[in-house]
PDB file of N, CA and C in Angstrom:
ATOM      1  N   UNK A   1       1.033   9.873  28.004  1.00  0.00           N
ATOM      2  CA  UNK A   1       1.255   9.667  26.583  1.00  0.00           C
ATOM      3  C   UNK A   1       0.847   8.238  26.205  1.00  0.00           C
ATOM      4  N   UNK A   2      -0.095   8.071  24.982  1.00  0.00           N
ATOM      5  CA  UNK A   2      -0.343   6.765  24.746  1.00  0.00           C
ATOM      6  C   UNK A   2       0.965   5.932  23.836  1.00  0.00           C
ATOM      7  N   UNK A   3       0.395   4.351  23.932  1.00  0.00           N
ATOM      8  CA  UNK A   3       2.050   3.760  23.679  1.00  0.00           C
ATOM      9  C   UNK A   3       1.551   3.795  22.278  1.00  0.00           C
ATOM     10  N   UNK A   4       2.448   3.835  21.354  1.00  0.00           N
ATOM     11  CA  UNK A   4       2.402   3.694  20.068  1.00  0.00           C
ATOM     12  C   UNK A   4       2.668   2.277  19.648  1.00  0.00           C
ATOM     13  N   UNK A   5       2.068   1.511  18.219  1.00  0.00           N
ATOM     14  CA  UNK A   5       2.371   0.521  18.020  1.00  0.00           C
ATOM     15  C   UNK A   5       2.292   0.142  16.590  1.00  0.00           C
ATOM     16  N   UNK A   6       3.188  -0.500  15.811  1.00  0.00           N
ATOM     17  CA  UNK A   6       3.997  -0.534  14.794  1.00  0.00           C
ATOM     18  C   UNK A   6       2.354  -0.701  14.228  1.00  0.00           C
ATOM     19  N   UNK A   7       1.728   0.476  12.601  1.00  0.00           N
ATOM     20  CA  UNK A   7       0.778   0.559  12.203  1.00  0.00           C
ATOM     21  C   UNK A   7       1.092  -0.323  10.455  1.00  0.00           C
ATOM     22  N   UNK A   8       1.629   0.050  10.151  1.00  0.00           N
ATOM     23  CA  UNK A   8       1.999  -0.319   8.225  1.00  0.00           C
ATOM     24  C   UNK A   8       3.491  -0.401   7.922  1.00  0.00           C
ATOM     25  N   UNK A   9       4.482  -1.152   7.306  1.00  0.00           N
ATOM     26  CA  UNK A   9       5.330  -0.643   6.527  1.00  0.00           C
ATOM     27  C   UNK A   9       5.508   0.066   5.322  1.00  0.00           C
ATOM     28  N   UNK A  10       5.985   1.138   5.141  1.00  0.00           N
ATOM     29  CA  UNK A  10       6.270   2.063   4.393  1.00  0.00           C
ATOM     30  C   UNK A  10       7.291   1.402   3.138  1.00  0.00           C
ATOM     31  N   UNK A  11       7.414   1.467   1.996  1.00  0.00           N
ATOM     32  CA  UNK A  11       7.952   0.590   1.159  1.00  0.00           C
ATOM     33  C   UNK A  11       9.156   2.379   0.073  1.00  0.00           C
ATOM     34  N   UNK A  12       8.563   3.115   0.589  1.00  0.00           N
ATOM     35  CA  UNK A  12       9.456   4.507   0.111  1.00  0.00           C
ATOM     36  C   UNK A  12       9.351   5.625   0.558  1.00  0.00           C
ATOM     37  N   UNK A  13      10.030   6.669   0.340  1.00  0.00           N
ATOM     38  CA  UNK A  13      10.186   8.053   1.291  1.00  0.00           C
ATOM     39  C   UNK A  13       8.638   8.976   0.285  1.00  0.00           C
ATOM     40  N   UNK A  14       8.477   8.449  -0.602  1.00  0.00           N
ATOM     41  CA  UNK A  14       7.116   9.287  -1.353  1.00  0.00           C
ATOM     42  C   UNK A  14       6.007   8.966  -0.454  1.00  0.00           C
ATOM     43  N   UNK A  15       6.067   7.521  -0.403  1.00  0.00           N
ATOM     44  CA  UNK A  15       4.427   6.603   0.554  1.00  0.00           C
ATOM     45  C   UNK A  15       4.819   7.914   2.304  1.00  0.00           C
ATOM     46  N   UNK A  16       5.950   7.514   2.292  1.00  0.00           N
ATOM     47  CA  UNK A  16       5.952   8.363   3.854  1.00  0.00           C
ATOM     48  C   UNK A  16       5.702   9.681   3.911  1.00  0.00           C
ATOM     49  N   UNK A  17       6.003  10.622   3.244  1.00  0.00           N
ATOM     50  CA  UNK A  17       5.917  12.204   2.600  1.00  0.00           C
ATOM     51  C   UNK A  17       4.600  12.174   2.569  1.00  0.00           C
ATOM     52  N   UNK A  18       3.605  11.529   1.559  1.00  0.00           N
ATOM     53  CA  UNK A  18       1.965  11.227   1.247  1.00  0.00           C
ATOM     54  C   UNK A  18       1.427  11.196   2.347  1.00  0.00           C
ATOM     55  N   UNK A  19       1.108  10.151   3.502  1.00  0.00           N
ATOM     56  CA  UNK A  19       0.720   9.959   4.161  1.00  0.00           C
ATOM     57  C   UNK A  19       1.014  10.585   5.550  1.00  0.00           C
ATOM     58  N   UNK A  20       2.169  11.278   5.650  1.00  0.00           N
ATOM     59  CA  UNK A  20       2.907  12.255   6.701  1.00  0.00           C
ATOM     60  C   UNK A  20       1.889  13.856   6.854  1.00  0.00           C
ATOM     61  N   UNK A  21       1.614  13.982   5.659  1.00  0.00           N
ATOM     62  CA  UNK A  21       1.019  15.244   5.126  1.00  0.00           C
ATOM     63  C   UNK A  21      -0.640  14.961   5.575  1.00  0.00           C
ATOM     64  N   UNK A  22      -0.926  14.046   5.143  1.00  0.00           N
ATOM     65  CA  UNK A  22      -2.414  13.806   5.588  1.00  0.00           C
ATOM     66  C   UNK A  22      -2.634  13.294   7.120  1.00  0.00           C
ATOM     67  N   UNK A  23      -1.511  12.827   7.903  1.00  0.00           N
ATOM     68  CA  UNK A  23      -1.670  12.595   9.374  1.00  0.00           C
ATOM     69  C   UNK A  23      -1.816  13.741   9.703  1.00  0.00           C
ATOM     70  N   UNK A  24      -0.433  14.590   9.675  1.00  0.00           N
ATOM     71  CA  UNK A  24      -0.219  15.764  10.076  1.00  0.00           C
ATOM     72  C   UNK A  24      -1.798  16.879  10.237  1.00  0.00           C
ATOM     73  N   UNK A  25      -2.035  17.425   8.783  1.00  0.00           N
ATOM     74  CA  UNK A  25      -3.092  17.631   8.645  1.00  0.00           C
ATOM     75  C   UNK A  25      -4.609  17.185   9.833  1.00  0.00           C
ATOM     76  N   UNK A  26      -4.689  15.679   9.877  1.00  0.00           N
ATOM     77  CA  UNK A  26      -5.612  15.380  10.520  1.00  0.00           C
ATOM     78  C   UNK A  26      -5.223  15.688  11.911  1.00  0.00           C
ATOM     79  N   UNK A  27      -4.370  15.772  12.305  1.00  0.00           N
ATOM     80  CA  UNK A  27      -3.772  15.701  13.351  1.00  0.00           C
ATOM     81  C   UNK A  27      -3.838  14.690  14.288  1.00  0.00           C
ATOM     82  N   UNK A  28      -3.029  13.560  13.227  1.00  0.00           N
ATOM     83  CA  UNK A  28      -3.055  12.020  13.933  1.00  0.00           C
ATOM     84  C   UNK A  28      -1.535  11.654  14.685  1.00  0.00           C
ATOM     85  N   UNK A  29      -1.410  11.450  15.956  1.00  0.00           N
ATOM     86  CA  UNK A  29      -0.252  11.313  16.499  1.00  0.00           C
ATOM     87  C   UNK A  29       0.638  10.422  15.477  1.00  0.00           C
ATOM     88  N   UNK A  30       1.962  10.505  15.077  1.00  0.00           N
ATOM     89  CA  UNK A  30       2.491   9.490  14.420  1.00  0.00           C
ATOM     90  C   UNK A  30       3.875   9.414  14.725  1.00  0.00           C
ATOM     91  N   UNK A  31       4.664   8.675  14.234  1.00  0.00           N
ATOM     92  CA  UNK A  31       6.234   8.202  13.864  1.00  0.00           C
ATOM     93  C   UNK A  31       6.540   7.765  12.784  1.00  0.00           C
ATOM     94  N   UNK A  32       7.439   8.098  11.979  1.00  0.00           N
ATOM     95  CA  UNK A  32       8.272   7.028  11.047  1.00  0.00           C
ATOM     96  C   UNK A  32       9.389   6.692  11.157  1.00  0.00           C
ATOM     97  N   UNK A  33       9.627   5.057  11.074  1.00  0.00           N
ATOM     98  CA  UNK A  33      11.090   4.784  11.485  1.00  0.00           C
ATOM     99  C   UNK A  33      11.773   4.125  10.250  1.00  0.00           C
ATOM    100  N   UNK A  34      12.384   4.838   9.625  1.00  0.00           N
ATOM    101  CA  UNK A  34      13.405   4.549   8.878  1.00  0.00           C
ATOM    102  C   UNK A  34      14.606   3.427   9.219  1.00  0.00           C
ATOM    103  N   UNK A  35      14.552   2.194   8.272  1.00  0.00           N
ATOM    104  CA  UNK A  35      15.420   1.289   8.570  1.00  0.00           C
ATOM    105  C   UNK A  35      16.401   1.594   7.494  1.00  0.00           C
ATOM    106  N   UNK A  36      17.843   2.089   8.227  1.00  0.00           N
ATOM    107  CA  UNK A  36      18.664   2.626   7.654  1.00  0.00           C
ATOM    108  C   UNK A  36      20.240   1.485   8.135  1.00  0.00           C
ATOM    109  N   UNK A  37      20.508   0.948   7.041  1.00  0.00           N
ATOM    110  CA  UNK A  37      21.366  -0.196   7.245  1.00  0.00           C
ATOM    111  C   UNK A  37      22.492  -0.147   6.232  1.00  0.00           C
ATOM    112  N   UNK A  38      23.079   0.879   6.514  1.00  0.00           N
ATOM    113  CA  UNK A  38      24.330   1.416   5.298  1.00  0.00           C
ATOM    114  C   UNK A  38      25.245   0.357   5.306  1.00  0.00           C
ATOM    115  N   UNK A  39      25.419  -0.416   6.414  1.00  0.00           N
ATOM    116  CA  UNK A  39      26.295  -1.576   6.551  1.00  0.00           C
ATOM    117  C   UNK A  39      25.909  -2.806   5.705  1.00  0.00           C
ATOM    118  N   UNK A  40      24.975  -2.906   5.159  1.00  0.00           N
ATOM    119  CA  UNK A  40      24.440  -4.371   5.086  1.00  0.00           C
ATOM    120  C   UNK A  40      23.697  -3.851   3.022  1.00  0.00           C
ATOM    121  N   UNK A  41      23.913  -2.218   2.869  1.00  0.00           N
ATOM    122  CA  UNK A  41      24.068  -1.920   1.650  1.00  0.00           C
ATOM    123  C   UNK A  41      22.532  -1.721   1.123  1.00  0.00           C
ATOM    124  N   UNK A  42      21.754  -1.721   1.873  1.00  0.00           N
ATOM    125  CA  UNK A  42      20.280  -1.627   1.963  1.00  0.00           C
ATOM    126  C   UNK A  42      19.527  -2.837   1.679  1.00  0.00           C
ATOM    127  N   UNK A  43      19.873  -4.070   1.861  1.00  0.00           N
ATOM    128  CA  UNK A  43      20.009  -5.396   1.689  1.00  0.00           C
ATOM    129  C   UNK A  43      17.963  -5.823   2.622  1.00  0.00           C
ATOM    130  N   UNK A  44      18.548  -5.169   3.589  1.00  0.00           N
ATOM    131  CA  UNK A  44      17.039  -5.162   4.456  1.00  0.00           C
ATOM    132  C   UNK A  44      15.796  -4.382   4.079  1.00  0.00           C
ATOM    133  N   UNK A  45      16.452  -3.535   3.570  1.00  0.00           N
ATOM    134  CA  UNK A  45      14.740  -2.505   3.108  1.00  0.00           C
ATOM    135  C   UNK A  45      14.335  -3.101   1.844  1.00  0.00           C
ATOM    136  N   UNK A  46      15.102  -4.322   0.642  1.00  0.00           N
ATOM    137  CA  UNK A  46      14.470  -5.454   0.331  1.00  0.00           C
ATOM    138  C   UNK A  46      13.417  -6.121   0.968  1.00  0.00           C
ATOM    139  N   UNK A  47      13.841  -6.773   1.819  1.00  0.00           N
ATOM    140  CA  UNK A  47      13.186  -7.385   2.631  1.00  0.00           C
ATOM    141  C   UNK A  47      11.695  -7.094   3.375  1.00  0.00           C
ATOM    142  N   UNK A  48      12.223  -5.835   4.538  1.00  0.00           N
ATOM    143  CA  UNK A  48      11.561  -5.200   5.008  1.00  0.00           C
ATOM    144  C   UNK A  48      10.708  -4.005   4.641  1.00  0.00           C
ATOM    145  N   UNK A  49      11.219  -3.531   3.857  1.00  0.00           N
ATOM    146  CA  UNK A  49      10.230  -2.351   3.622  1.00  0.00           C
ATOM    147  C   UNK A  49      11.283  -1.608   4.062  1.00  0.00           C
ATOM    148  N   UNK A  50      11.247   0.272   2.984  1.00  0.00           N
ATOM    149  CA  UNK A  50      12.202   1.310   3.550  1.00  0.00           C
ATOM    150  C   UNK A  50      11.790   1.929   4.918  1.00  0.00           C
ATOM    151  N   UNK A  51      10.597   1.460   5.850  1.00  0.00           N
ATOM    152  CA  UNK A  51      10.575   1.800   7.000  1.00  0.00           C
ATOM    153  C   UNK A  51       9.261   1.560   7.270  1.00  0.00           C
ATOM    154  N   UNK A  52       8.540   2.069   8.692  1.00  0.00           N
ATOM    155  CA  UNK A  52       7.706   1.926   9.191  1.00  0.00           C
ATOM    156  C   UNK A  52       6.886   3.146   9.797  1.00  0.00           C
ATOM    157  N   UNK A  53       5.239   2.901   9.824  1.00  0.00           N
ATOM    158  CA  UNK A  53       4.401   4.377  10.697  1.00  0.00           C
ATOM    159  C   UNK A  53       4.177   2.972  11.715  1.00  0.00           C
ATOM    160  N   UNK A  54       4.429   3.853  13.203  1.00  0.00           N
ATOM    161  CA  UNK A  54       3.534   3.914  14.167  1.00  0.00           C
ATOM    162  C   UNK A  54       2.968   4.902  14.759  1.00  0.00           C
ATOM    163  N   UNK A  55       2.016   4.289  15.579  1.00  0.00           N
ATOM    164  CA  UNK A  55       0.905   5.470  16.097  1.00  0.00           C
ATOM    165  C   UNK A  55       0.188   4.912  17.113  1.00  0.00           C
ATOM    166  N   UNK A  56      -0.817   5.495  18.417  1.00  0.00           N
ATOM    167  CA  UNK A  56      -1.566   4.850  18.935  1.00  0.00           C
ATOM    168  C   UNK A  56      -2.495   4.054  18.079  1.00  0.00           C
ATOM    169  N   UNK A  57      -2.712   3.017  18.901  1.00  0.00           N
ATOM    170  CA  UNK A  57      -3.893   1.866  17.948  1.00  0.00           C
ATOM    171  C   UNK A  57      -4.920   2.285  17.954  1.00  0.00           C
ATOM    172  N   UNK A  58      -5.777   2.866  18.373  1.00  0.00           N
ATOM    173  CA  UNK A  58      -6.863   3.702  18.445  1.00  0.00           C
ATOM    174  C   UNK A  58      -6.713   4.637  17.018  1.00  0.00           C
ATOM    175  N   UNK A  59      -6.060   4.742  16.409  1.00  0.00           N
ATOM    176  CA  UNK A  59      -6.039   5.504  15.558  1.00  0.00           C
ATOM    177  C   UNK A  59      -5.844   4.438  13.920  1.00  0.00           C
ATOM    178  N   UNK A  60      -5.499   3.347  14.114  1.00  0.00           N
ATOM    179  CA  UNK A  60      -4.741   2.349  13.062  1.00  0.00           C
ATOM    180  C   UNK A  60      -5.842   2.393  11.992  1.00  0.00           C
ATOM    181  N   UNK A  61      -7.337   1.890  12.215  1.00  0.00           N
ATOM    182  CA  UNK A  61      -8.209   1.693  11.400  1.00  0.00           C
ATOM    183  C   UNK A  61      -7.934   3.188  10.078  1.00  0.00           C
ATOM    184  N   UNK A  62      -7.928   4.057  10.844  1.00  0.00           N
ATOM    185  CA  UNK A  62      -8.186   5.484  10.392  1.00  0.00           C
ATOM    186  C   UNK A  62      -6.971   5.678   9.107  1.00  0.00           C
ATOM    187  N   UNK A  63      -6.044   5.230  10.207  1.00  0.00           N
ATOM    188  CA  UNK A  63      -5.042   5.326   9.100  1.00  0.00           C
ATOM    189  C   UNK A  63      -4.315   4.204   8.343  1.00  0.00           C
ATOM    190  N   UNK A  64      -4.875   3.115   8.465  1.00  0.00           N
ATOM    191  CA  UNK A  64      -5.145   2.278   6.976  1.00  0.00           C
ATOM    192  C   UNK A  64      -5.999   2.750   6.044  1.00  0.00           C
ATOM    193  N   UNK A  65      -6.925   3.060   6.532  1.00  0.00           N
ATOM    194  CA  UNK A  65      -8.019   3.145   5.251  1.00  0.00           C
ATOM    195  C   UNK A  65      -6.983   4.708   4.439  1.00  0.00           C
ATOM    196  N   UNK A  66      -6.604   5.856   5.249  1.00  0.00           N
ATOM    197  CA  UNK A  66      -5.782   6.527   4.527  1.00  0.00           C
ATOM    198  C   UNK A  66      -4.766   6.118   3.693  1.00  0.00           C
ATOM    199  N   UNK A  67      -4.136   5.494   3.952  1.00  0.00           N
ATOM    200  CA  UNK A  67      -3.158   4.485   3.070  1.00  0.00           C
ATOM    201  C   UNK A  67      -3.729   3.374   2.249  1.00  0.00           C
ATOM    202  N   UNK A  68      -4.475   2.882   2.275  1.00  0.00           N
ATOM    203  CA  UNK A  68      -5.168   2.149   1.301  1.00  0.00           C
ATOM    204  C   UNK A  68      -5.611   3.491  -0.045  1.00  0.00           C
ATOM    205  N   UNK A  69      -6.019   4.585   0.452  1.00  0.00           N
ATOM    206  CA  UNK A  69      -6.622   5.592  -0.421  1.00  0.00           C
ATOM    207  C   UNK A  69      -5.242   6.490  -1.141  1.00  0.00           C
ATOM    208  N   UNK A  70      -4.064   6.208  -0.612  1.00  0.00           N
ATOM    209  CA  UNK A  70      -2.965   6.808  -1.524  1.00  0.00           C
ATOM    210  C   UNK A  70      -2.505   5.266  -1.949  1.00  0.00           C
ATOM    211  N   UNK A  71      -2.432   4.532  -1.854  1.00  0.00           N
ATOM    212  CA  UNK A  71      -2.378   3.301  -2.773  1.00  0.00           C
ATOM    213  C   UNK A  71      -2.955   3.155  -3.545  1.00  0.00           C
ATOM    214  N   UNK A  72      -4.060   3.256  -3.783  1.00  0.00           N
ATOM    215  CA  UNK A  72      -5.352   3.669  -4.569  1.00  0.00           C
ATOM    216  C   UNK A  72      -4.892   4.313  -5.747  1.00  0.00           C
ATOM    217  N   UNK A  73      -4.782   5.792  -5.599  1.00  0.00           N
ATOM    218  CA  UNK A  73      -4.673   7.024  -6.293  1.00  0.00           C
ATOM    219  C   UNK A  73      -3.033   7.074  -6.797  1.00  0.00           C
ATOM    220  N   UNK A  74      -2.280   6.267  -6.120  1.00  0.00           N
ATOM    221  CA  UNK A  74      -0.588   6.232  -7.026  1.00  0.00           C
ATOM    222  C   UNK A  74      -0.781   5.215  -8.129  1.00  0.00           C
ATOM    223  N   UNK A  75      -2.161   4.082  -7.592  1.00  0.00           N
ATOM    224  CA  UNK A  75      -1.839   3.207  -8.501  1.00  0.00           C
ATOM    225  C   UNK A  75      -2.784   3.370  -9.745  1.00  0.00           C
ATOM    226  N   UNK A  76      -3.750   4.720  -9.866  1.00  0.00           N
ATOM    227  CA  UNK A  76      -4.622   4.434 -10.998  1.00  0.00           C
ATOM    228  C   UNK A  76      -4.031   5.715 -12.075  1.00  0.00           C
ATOM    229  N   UNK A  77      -4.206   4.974 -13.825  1.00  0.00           N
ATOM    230  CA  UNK A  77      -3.421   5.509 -14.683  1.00  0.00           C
ATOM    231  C   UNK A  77      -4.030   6.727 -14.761  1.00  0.00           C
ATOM    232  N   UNK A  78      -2.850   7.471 -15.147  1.00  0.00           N
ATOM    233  CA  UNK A  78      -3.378   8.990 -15.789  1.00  0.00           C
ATOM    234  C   UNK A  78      -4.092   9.038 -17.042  1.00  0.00           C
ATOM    235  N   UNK A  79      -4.974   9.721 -16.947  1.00  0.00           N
ATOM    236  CA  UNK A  79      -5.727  10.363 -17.947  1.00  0.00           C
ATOM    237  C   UNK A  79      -5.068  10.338 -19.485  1.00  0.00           C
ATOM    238  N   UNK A  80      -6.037   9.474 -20.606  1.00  0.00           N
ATOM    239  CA  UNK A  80      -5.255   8.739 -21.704  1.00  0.00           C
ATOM    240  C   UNK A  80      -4.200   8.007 -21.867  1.00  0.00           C
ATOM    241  N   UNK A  81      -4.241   7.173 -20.298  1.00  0.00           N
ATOM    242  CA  UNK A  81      -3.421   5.871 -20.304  1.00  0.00           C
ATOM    243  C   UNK A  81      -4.228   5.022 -20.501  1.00  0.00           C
ATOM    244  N   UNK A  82      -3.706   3.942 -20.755  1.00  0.00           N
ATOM    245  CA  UNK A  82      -4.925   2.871 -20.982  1.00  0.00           C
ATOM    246  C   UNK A  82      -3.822   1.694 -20.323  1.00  0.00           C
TER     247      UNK A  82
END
């Protein structure tokens, strides 16, 4: 099994859902690790981000540029927005 290694932080459960669907699909080995800190009141996923993808590195390029392309497409306005 190859080692996996911390690829992007995830900033919400939509970015992770988005990009979960299109690994999956490609059939890109992955993880998401949810930083879940009920103690501290979610004080850290400020900070940090609501979690993290890893994956083998051999795969990272691939799946930045995928995540750059749903960053992309969440961030451009709908049709007769201006």
């Amino acid at each position: 099994m190859e080692d996996f290694e911390k690829i992007l932080v995830l900033e919400n459960e939509f970015e992770a859902e988005l990009i979960e669907e299109v690994l999956m699909d490609k059939q890109i080995p992955y993880g998401i690790i949810i930083r879940e800190d009920s103690a501290l009141g979610g004080i850290t996923e400020l900070e940090e981000g609501w979690g993290y993808l890893e994956a083998p590195g051999r795969f990272k390029d691939e799946i930045m540029a995928i995540y750059k392309e749903i960053q992309d497409t969440s961030t451009e306005p709908e049709e007769g927005e201006a």
